[in-house]
Protein backbone atom coordinates (compact mmCIF):
# COMPACT_ATOMS: atom_id res chain seq x y z
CA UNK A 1 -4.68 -2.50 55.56
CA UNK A 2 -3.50 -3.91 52.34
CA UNK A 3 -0.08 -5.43 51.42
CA UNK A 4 2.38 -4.78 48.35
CA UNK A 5 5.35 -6.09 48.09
CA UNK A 6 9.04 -4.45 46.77
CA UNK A 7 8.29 -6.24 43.56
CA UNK A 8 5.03 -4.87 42.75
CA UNK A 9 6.31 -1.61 43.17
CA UNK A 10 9.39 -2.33 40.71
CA UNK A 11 12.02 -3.62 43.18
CA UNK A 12 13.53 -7.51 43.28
CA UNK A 13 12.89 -9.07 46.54
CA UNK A 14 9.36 -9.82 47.62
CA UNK A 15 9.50 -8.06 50.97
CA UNK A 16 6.23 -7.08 52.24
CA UNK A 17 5.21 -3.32 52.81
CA UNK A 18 1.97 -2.71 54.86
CA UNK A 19 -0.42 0.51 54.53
CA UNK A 20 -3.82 2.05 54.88
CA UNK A 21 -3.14 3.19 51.34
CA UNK A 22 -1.61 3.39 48.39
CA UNK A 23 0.78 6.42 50.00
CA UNK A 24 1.89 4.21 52.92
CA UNK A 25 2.55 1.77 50.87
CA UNK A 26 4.95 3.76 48.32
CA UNK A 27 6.37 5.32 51.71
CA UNK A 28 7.39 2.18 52.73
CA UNK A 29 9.26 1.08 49.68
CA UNK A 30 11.10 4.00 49.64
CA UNK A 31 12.75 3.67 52.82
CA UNK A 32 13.24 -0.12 52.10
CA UNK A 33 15.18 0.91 48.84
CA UNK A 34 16.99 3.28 50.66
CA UNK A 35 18.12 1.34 53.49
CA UNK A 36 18.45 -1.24 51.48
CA UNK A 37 21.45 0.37 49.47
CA UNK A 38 23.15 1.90 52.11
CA UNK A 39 23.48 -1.60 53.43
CA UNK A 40 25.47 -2.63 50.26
CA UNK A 41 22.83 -4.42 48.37
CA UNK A 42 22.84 -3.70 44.79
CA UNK A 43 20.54 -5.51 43.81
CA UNK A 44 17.86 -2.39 45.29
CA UNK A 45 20.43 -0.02 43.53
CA UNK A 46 18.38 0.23 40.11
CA UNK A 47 15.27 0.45 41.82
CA UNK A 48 16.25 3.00 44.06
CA UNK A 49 17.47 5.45 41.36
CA UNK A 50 14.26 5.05 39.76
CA UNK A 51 12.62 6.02 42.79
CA UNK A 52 14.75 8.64 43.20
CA UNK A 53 13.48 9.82 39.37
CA UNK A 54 10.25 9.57 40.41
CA UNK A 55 10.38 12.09 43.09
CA UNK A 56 12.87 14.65 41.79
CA UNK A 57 10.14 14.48 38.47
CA UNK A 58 6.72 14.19 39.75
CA UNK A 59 5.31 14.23 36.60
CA UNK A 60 7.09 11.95 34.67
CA UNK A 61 6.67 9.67 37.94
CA UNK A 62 2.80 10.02 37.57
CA UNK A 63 2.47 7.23 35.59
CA UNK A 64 3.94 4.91 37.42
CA UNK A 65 1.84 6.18 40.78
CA UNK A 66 -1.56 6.08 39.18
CA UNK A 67 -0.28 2.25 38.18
CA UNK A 68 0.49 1.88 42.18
CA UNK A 69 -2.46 3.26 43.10
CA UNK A 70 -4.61 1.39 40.95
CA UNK A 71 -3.37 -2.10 42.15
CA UNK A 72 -3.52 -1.32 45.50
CA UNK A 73 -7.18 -0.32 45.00
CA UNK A 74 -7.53 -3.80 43.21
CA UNK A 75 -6.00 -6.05 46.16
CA UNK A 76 -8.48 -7.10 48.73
CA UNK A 77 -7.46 -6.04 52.17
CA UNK A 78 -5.56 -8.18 54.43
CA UNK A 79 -7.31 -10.62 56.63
């Protein structure tokens, strides 16, 4: 298991997402942003629509998930 948080992945809190891998992890911030915005909080709202970008454009988005998968591969795994 290895740990990212919503900034890492281009949000602005630092709430942790946990995961196996890189997947799990981008997963995870997905629903955060989601939820996150239903609940009112604009502050998720930008990161959410680029989210959103990234998976109605897969390939524009690969960039940014090669990035995601790259760090995660770099982080040592939680203790």
């Amino acid at each position: 298991m290895k740990t990212m948080t919503c900034k890492q992945l281009g949000g602005p809190c630092n709430v942790e997402h946990h995961g196996k891998d890189h997947n799990e992890v981008i997963k995870a911030q997905d629903r955060h942003l989601k939820a996150q915005v239903a609940a009112g909080d604009e502050t998720h709202r930008e990161a959410h629509e680029a989210m959103r970008s990234r998976w109605k454009r897969p390939i524009s988005g690969l960039g940014w998930y090669r990035d995601v998968r790259r760090e995660f591969a770099s982080l040592a795994d939680d203790a």
